[in-house]
N, C-alpha and C. Protein backbone atom coordinates (compact mmCIF):
# COMPACT_ATOMS: atom_id res chain seq x y z
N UNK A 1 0.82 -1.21 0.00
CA UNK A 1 0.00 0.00 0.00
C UNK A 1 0.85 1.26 0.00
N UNK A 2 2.12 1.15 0.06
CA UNK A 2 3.00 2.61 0.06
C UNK A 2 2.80 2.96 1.26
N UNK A 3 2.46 2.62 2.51
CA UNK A 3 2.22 3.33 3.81
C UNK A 3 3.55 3.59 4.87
N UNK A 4 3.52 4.03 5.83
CA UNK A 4 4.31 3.78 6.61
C UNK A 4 3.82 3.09 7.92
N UNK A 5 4.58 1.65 7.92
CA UNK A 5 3.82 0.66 8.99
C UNK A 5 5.05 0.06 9.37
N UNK A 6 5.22 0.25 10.82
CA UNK A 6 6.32 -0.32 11.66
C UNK A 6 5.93 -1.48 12.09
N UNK A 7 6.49 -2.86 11.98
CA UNK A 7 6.53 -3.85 12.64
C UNK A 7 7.46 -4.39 13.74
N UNK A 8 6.72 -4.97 14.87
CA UNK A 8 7.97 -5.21 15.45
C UNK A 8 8.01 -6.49 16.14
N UNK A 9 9.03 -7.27 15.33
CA UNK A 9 9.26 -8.39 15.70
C UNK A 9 9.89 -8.83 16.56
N UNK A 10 10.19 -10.01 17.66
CA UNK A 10 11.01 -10.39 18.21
C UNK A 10 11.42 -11.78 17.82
N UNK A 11 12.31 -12.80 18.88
CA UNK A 11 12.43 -14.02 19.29
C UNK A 11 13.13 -14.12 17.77
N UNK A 12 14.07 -13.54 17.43
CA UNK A 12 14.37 -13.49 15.59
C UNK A 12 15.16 -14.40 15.44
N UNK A 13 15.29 -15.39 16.58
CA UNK A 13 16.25 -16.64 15.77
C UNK A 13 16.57 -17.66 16.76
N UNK A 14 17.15 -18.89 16.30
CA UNK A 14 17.51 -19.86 17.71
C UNK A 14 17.97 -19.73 18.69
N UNK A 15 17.97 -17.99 18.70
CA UNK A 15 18.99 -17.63 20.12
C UNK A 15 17.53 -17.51 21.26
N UNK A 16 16.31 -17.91 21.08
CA UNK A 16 14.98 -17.71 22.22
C UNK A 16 15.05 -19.05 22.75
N UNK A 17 15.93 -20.45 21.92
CA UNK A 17 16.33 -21.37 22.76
C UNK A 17 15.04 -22.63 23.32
N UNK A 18 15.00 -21.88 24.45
CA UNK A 18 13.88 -23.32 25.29
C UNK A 18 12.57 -23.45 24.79
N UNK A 19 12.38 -22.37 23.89
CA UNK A 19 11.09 -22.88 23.28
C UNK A 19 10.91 -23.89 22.22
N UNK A 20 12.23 -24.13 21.73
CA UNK A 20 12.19 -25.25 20.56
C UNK A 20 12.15 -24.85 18.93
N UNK A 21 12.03 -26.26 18.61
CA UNK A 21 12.58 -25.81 16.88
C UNK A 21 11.31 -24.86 16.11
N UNK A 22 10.13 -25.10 17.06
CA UNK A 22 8.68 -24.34 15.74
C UNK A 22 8.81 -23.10 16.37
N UNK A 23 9.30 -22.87 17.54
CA UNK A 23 9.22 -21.46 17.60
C UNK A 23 10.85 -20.84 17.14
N UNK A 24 11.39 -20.97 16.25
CA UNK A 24 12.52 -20.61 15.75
C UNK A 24 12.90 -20.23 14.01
N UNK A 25 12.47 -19.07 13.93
CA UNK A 25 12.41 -18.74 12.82
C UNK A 25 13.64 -18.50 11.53
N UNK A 26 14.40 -19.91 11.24
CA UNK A 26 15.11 -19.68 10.94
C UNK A 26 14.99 -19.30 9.41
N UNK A 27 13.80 -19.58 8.78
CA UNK A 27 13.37 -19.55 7.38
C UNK A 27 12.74 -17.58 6.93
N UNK A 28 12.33 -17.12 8.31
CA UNK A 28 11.34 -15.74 8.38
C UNK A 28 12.13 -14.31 7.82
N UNK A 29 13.78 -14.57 7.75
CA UNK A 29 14.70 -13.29 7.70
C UNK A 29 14.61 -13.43 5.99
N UNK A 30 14.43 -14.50 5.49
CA UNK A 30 15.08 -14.42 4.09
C UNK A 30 13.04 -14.11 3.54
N UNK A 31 12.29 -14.70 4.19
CA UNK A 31 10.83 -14.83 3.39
C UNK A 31 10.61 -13.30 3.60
N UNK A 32 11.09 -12.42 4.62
CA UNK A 32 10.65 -11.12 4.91
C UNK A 32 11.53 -10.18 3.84
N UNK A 33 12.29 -10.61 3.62
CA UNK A 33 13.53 -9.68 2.52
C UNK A 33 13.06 -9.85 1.06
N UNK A 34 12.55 -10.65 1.11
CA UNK A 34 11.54 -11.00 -0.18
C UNK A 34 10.52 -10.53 -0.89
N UNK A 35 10.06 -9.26 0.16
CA UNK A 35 8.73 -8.71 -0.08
C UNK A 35 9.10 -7.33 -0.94
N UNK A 36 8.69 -6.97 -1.78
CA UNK A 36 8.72 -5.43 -2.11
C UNK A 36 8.55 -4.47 -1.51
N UNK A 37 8.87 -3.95 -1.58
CA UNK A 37 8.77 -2.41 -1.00
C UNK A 37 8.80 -2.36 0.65
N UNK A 38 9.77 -3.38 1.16
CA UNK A 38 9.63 -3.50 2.45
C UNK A 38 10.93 -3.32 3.02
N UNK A 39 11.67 -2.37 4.23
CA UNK A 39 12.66 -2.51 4.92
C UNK A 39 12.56 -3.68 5.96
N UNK A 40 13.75 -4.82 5.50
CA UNK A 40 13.63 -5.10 7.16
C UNK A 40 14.99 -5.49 7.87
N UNK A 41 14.64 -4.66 9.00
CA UNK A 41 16.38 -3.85 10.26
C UNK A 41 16.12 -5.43 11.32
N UNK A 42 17.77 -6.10 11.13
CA UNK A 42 17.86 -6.57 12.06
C UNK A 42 19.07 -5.99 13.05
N UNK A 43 19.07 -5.25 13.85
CA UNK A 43 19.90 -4.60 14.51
C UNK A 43 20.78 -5.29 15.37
N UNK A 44 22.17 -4.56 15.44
CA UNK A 44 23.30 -5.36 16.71
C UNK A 44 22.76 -4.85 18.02
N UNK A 45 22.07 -3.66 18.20
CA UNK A 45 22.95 -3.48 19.78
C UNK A 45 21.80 -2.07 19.66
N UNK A 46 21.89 -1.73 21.00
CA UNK A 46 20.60 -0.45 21.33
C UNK A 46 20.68 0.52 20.14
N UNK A 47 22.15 0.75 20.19
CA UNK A 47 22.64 1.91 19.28
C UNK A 47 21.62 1.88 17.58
N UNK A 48 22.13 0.72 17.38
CA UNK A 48 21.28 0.22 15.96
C UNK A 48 19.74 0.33 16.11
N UNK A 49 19.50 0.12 16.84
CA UNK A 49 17.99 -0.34 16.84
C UNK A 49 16.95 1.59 16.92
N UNK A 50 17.80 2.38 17.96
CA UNK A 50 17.64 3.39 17.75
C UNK A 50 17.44 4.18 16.45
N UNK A 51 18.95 3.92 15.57
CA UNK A 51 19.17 4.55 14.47
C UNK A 51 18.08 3.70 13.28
N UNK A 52 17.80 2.48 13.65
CA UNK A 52 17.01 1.62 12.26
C UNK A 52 15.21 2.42 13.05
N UNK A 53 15.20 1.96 14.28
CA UNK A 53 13.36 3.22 14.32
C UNK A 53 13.46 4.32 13.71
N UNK A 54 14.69 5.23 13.99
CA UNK A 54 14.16 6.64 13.21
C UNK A 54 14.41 6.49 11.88
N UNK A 55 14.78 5.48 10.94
CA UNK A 55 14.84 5.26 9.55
C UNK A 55 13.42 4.94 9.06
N UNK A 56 13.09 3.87 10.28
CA UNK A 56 11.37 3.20 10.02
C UNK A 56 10.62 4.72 9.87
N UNK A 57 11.11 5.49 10.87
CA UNK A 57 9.70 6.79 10.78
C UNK A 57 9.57 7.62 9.99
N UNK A 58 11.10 7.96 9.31
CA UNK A 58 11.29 8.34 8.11
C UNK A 58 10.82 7.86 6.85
N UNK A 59 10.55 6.31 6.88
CA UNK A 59 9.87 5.60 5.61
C UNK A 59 8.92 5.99 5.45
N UNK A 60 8.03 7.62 4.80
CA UNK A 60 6.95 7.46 4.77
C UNK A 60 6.06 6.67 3.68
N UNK A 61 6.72 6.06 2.50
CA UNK A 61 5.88 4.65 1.84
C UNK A 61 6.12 3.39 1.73
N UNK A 62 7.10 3.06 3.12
CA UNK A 62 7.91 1.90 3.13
C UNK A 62 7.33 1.17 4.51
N UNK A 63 6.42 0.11 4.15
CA UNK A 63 7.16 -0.37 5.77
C UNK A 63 8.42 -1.47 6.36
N UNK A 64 8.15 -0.90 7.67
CA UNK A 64 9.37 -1.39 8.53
C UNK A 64 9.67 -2.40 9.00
N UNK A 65 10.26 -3.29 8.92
CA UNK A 65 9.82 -4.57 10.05
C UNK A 65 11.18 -4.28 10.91
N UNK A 66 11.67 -4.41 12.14
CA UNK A 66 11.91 -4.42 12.95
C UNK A 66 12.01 -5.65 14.03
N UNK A 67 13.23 -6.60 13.12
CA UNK A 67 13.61 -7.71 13.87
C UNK A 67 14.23 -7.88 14.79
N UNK A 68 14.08 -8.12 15.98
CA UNK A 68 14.71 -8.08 17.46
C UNK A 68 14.92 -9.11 17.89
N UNK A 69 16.31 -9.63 19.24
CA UNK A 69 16.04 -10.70 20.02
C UNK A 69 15.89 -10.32 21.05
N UNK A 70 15.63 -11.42 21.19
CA UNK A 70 15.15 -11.80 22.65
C UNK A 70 16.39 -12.00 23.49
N UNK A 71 17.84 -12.33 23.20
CA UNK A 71 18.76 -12.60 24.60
C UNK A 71 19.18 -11.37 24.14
N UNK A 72 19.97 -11.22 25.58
CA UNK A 72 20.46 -10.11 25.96
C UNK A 72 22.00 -9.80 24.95
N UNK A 73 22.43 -8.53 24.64
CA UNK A 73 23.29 -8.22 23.69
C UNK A 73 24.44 -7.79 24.15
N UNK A 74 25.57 -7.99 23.91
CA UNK A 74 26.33 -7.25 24.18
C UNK A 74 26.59 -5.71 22.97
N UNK A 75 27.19 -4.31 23.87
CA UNK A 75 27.06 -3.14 23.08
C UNK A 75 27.92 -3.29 22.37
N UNK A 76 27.73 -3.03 20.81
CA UNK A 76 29.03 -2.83 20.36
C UNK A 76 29.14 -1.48 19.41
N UNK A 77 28.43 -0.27 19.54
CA UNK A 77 28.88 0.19 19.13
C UNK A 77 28.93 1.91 20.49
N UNK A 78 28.32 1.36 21.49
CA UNK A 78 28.65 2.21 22.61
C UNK A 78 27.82 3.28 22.66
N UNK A 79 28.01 4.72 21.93
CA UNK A 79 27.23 5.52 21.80
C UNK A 79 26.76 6.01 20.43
N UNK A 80 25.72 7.09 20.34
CA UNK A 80 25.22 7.38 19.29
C UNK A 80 26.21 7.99 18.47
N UNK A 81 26.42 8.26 17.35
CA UNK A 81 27.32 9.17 16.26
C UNK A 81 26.38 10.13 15.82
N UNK A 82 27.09 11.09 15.38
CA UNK A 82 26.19 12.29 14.27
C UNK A 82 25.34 11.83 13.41
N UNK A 83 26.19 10.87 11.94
CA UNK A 83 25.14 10.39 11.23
C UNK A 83 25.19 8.69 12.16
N UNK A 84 24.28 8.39 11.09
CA UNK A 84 23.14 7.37 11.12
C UNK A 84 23.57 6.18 10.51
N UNK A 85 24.67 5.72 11.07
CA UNK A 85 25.69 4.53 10.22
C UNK A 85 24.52 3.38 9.56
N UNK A 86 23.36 3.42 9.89
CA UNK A 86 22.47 2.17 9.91
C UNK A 86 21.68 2.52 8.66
N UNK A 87 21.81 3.65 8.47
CA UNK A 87 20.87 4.37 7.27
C UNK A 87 21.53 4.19 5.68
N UNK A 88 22.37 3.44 5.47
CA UNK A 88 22.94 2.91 4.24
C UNK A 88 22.75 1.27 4.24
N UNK A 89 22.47 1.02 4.90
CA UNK A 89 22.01 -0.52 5.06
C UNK A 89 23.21 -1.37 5.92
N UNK A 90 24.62 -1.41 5.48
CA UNK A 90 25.42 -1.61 6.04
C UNK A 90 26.91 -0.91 5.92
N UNK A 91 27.63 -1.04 7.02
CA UNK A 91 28.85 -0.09 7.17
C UNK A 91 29.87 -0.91 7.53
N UNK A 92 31.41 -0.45 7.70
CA UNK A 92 32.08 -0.90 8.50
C UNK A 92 32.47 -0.46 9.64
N UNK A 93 32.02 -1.41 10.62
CA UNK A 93 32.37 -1.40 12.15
C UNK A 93 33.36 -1.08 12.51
N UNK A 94 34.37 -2.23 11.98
CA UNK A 94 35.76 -1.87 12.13
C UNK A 94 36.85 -2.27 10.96
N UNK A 95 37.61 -1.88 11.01
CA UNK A 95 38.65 -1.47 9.55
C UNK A 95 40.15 -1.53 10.04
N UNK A 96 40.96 -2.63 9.68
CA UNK A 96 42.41 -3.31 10.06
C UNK A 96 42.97 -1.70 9.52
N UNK A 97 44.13 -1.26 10.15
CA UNK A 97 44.92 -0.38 10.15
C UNK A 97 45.87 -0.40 8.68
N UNK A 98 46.03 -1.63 8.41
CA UNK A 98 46.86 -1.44 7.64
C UNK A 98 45.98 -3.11 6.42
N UNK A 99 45.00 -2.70 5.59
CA UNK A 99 44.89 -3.92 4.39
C UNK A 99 43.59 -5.00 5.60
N UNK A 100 43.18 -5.36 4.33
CA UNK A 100 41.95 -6.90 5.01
C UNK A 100 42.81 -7.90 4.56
N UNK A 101 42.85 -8.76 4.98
CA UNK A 101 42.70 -10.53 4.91
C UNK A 101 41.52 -10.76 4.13
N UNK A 102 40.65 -10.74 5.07
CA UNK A 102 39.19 -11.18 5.11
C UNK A 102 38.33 -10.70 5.43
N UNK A 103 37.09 -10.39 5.37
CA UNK A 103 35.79 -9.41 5.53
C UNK A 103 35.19 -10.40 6.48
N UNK A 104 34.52 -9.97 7.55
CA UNK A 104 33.31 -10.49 8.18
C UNK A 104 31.76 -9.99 8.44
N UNK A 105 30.83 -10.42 7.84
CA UNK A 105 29.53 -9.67 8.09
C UNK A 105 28.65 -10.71 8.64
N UNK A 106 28.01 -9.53 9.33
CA UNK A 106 26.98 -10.19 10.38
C UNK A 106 25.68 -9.27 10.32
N UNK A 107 24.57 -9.19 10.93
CA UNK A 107 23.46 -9.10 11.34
C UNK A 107 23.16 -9.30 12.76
N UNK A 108 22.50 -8.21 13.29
CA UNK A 108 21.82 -8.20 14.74
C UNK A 108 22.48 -9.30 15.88
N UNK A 109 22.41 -10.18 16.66
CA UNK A 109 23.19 -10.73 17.26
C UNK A 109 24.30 -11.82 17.29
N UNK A 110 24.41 -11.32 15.60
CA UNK A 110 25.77 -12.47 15.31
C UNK A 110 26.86 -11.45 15.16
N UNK A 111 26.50 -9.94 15.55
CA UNK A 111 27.47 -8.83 15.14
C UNK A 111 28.31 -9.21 16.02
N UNK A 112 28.18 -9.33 16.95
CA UNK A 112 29.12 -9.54 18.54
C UNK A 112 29.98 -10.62 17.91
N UNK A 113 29.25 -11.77 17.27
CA UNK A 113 30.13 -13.18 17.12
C UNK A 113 31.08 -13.04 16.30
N UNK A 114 30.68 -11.99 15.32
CA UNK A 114 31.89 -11.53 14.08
C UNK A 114 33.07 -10.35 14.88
N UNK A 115 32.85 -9.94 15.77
CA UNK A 115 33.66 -8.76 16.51
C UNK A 115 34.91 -9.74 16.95
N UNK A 116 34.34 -10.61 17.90
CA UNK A 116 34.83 -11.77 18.81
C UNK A 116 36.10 -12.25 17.75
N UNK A 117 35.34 -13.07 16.57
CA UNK A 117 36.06 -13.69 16.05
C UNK A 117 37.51 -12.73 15.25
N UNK A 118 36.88 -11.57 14.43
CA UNK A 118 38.47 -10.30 14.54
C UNK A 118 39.19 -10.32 15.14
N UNK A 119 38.54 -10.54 16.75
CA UNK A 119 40.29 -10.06 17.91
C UNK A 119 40.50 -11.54 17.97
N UNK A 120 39.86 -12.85 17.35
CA UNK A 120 41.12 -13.37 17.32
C UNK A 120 41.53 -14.33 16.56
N UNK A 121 41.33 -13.61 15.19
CA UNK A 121 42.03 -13.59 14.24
C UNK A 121 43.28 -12.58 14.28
N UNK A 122 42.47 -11.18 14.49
CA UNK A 122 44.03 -10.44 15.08
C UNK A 122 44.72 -11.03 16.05
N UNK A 123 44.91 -12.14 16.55
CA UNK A 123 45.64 -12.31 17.88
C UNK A 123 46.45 -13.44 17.18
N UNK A 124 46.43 -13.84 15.88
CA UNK A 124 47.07 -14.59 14.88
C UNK A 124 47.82 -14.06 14.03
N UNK A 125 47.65 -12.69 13.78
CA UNK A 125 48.72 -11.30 12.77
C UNK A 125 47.20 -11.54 11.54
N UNK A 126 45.90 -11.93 11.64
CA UNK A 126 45.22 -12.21 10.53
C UNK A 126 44.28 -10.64 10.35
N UNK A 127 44.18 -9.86 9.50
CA UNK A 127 43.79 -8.76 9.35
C UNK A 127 42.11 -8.70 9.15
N UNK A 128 41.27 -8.45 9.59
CA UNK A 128 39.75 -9.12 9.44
C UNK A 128 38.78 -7.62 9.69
N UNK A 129 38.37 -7.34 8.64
CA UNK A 129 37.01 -6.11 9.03
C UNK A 129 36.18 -6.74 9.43
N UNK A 130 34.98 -5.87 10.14
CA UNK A 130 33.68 -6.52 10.41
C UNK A 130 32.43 -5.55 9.69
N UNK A 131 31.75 -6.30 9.22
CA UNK A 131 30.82 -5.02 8.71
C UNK A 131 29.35 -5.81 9.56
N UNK A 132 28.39 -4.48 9.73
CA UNK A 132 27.23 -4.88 10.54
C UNK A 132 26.70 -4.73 9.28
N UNK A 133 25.62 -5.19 9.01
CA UNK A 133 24.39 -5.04 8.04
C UNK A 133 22.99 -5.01 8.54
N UNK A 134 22.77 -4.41 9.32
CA UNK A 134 20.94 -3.95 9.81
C UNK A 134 20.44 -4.00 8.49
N UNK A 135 20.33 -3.38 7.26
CA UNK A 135 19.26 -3.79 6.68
C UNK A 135 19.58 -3.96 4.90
N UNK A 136 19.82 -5.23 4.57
CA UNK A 136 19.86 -5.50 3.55
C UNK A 136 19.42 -4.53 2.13
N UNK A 137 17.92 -4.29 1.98
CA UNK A 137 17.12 -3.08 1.69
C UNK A 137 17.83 -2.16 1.01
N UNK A 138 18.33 -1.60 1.96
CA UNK A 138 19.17 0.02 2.07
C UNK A 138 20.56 -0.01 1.76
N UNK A 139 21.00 -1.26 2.05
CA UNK A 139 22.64 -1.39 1.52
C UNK A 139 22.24 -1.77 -0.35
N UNK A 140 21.27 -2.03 -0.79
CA UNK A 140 21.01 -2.47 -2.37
C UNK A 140 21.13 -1.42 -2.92
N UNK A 141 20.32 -0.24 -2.58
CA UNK A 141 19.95 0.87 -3.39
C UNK A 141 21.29 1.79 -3.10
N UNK A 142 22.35 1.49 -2.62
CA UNK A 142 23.36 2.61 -2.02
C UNK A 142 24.48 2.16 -3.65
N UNK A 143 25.03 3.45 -4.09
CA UNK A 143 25.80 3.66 -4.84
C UNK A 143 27.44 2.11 -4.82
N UNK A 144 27.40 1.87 -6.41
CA UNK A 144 28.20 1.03 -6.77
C UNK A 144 29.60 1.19 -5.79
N UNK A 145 30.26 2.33 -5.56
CA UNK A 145 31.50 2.78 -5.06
C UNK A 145 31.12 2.34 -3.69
N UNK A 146 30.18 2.81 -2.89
CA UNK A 146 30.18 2.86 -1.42
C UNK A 146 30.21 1.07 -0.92
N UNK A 147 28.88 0.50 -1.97
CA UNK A 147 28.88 -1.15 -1.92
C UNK A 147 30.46 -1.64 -1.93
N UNK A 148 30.96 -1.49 -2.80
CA UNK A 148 32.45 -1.71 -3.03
C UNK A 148 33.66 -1.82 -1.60
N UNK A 149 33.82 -0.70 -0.94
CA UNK A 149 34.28 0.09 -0.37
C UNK A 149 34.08 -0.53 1.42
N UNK A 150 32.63 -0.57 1.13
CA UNK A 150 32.16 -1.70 2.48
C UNK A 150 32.14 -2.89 2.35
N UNK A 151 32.16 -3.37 1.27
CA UNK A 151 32.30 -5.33 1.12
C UNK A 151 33.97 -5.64 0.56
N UNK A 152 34.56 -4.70 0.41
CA UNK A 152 35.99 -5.18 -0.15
C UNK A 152 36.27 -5.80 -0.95
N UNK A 153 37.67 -6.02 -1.38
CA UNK A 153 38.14 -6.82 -2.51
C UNK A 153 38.80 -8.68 -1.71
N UNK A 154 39.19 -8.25 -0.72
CA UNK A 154 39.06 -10.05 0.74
C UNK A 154 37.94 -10.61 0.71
N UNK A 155 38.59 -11.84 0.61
CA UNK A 155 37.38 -13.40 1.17
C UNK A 155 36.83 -12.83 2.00
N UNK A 156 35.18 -13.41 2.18
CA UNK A 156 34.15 -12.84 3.08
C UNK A 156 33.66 -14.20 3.73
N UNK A 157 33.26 -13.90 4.76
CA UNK A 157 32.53 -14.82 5.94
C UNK A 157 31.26 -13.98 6.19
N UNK A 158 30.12 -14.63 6.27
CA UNK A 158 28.82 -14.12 6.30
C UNK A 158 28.25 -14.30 7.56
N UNK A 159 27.77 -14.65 8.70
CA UNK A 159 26.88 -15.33 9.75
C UNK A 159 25.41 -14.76 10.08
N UNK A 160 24.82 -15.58 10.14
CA UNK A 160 23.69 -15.28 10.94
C UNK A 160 22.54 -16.34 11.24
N UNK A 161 22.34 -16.18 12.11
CA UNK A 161 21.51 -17.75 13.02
C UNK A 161 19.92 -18.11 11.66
N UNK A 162 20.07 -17.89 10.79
CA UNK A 162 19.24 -18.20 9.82
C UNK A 162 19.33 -18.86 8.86
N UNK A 163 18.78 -18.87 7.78
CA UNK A 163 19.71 -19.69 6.81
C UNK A 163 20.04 -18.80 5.47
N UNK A 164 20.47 -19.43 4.33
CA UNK A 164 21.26 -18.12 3.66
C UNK A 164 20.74 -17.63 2.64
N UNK A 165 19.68 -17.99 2.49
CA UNK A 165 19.03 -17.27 1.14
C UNK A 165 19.00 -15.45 1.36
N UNK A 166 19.16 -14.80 0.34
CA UNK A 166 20.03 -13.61 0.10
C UNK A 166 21.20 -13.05 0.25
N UNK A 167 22.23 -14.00 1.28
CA UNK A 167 23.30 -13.48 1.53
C UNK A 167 24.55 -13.61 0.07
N UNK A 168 23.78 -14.28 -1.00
CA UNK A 168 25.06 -14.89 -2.10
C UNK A 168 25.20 -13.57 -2.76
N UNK A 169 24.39 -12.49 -2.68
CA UNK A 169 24.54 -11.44 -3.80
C UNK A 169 26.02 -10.78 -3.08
N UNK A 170 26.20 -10.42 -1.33
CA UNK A 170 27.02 -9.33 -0.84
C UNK A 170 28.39 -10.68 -0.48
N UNK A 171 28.10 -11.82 -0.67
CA UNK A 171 29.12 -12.64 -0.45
C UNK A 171 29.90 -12.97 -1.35
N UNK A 172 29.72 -13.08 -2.61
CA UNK A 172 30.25 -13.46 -3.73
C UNK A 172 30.68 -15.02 -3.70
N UNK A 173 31.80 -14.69 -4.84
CA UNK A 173 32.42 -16.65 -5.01
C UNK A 173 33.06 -16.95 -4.05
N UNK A 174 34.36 -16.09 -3.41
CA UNK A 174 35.26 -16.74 -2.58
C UNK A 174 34.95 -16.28 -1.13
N UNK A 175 33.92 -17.30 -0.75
CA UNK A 175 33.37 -17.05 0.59
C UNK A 175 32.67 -17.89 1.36
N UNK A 176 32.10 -18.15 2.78
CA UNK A 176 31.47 -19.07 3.17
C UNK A 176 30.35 -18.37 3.85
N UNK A 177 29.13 -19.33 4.37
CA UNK A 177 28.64 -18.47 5.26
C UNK A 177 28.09 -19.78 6.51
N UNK A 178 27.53 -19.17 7.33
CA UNK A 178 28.01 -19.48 8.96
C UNK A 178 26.72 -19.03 9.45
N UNK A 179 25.18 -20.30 9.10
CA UNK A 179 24.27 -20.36 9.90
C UNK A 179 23.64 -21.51 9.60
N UNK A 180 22.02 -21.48 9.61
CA UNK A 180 21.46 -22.62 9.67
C UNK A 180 20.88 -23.30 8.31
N UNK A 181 21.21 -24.61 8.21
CA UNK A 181 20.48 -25.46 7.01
C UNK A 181 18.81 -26.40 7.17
N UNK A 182 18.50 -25.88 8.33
CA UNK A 182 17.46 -26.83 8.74
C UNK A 182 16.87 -26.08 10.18
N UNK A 183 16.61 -26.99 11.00
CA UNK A 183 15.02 -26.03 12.44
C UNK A 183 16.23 -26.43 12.97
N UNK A 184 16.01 -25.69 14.56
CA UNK A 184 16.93 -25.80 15.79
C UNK A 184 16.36 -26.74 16.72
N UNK A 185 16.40 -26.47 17.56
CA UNK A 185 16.11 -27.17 18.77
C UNK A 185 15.72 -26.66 20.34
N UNK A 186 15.59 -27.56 20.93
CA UNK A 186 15.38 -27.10 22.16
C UNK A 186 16.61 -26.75 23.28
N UNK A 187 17.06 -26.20 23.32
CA UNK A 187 18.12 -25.42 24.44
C UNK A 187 18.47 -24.23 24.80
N UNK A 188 19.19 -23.91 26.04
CA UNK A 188 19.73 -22.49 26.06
C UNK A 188 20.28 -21.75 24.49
N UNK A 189 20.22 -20.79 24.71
CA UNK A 189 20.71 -20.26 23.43
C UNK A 189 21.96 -19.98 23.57
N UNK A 190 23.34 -20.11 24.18
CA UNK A 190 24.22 -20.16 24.29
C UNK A 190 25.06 -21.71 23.65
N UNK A 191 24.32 -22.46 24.24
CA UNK A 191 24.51 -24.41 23.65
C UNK A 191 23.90 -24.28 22.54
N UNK A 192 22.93 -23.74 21.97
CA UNK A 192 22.27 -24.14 20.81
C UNK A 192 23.50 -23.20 19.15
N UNK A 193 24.07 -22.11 20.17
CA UNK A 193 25.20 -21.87 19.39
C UNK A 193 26.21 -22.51 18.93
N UNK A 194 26.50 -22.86 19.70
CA UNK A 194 27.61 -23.97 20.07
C UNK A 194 27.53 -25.11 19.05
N UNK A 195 26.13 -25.64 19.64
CA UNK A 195 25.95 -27.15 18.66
C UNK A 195 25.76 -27.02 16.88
N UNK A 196 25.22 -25.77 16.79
CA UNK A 196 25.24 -25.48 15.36
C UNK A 196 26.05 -24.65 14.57
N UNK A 197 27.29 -24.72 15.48
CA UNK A 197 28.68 -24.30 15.06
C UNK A 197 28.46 -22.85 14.18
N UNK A 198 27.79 -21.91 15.08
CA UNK A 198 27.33 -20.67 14.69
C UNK A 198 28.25 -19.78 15.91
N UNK A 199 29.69 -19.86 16.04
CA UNK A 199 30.60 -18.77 16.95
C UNK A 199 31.63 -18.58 16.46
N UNK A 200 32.43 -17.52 17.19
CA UNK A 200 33.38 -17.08 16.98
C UNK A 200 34.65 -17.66 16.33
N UNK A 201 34.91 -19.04 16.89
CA UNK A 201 35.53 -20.13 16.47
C UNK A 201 35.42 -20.67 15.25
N UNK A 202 34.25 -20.90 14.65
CA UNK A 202 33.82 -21.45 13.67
C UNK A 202 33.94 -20.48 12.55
N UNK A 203 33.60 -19.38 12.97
CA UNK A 203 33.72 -17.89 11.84
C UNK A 203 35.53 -17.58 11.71
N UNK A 204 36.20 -17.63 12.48
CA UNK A 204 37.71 -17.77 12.20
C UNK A 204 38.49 -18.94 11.50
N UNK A 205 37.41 -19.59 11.53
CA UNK A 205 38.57 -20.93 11.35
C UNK A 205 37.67 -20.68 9.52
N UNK A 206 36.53 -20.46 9.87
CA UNK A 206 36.35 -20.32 7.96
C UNK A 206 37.13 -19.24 7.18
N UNK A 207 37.36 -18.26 8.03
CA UNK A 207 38.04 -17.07 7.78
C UNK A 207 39.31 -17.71 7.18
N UNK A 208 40.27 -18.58 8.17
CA UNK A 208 41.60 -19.24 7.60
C UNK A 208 41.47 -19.60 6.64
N UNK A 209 40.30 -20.48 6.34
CA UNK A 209 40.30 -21.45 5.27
C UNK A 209 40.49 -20.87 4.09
N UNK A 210 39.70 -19.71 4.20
CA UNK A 210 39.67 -18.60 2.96
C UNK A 210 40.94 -17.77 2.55
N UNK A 211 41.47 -17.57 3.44
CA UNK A 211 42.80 -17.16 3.03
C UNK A 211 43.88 -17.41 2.01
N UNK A 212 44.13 -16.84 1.11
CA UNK A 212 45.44 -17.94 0.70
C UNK A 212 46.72 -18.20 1.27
């Protein structure tokens, strides 16, 4: 309808845990990205989630969906900035001092898992950006140079507790990605990480692999 309609979702992935595999939407991130004329923000951390609402209120013929979890986050980007890093769809977090290795991108609470896995890959001499991507959407329509510039010319590692339909366009050939092929299960969401080899560990060691 061209309107502006905020949705707001939660429980956005196997990280809600004890409720089990039907309440675990690992299929809902890619069926929602699918829709026309629709933003949808899965945010890292307060900071994001702030900057992706006032994008939603700004959509006046777009609506919003507004994917959230449910466990608790760690901050990673601390405080607010001037602009609106979230308002291009995706950025880089952080940027090796000197050249990439390898690119890492994540989404809403796998941002932390891609941070994690940088310091320690840096703790190997391995050079690793992280880029957040809140909203797929908005990183499409952003200029050839800037796309460029934030996804690099380094092997890329992708994650996110879902599965991967849309991620092949910003991943390209020489890359892997690092979530789910099938339903989860019933456990803490800390073990249910673990068992579906969706951490820090697992995102570095694909990172190596990619390397030459």
């Amino acid at each position: 309808m061209g309107a502006r309609v905020i949705y707001v979702m939660t429980h956005d992935s196997i990280g809600l845990g004890e409720d089990g595999p039907t309440h675990q939407p690992v299929e809902t991130l890619a069926s929602l990205r699918a829709i026309p004329n629709a933003n949808v923000f899965r945010p890292a951390d307060g900071v994001e989630t702030a900057e992706c609402w006032a994008l939603a209120l700004k959509a006046h013929e777009t609506p919003s969906i507004m994917s959230l979890t449910r466990q608790g986050l760690v901050p990673i980007r601390g405080e607010h900035t001037d602009e609106n890093l979230s308002a291009k769809g995706a950025y880089v977090l952080f940027e090796p001092e000197i050249g990439r290795d390898v690119t890492l991108m994540a989404t809403g609470s796998e941002v932390e898992i891609a941070v994690a896995a940088s310091e320690a890959l840096a703790r190997e001499g391995i050079r690793a950006a992280v880029v957040s991507m809140p909203c797929f959407e908005l990183f499409a329509v952003q200029d050839a140079d800037y796309r460029a510039n934030v996804l690099g010319t380094a092997p890329r590692v992708g994650i996110e507790a879902a599965v991967s339909q849309g991620w092949d366009r910003w991943l390209g050939e020489n890359s892997t990605f690092i979530g789910m092929d099938g339903f989860g299960a019933s456990a803490p969401a800390p073990d249910l990480y673990k068992h579906f080899g969706i951490t820090a560990k697992a995102m570095a060691d694909a990172a190596k692999a990619l390397i030459p």
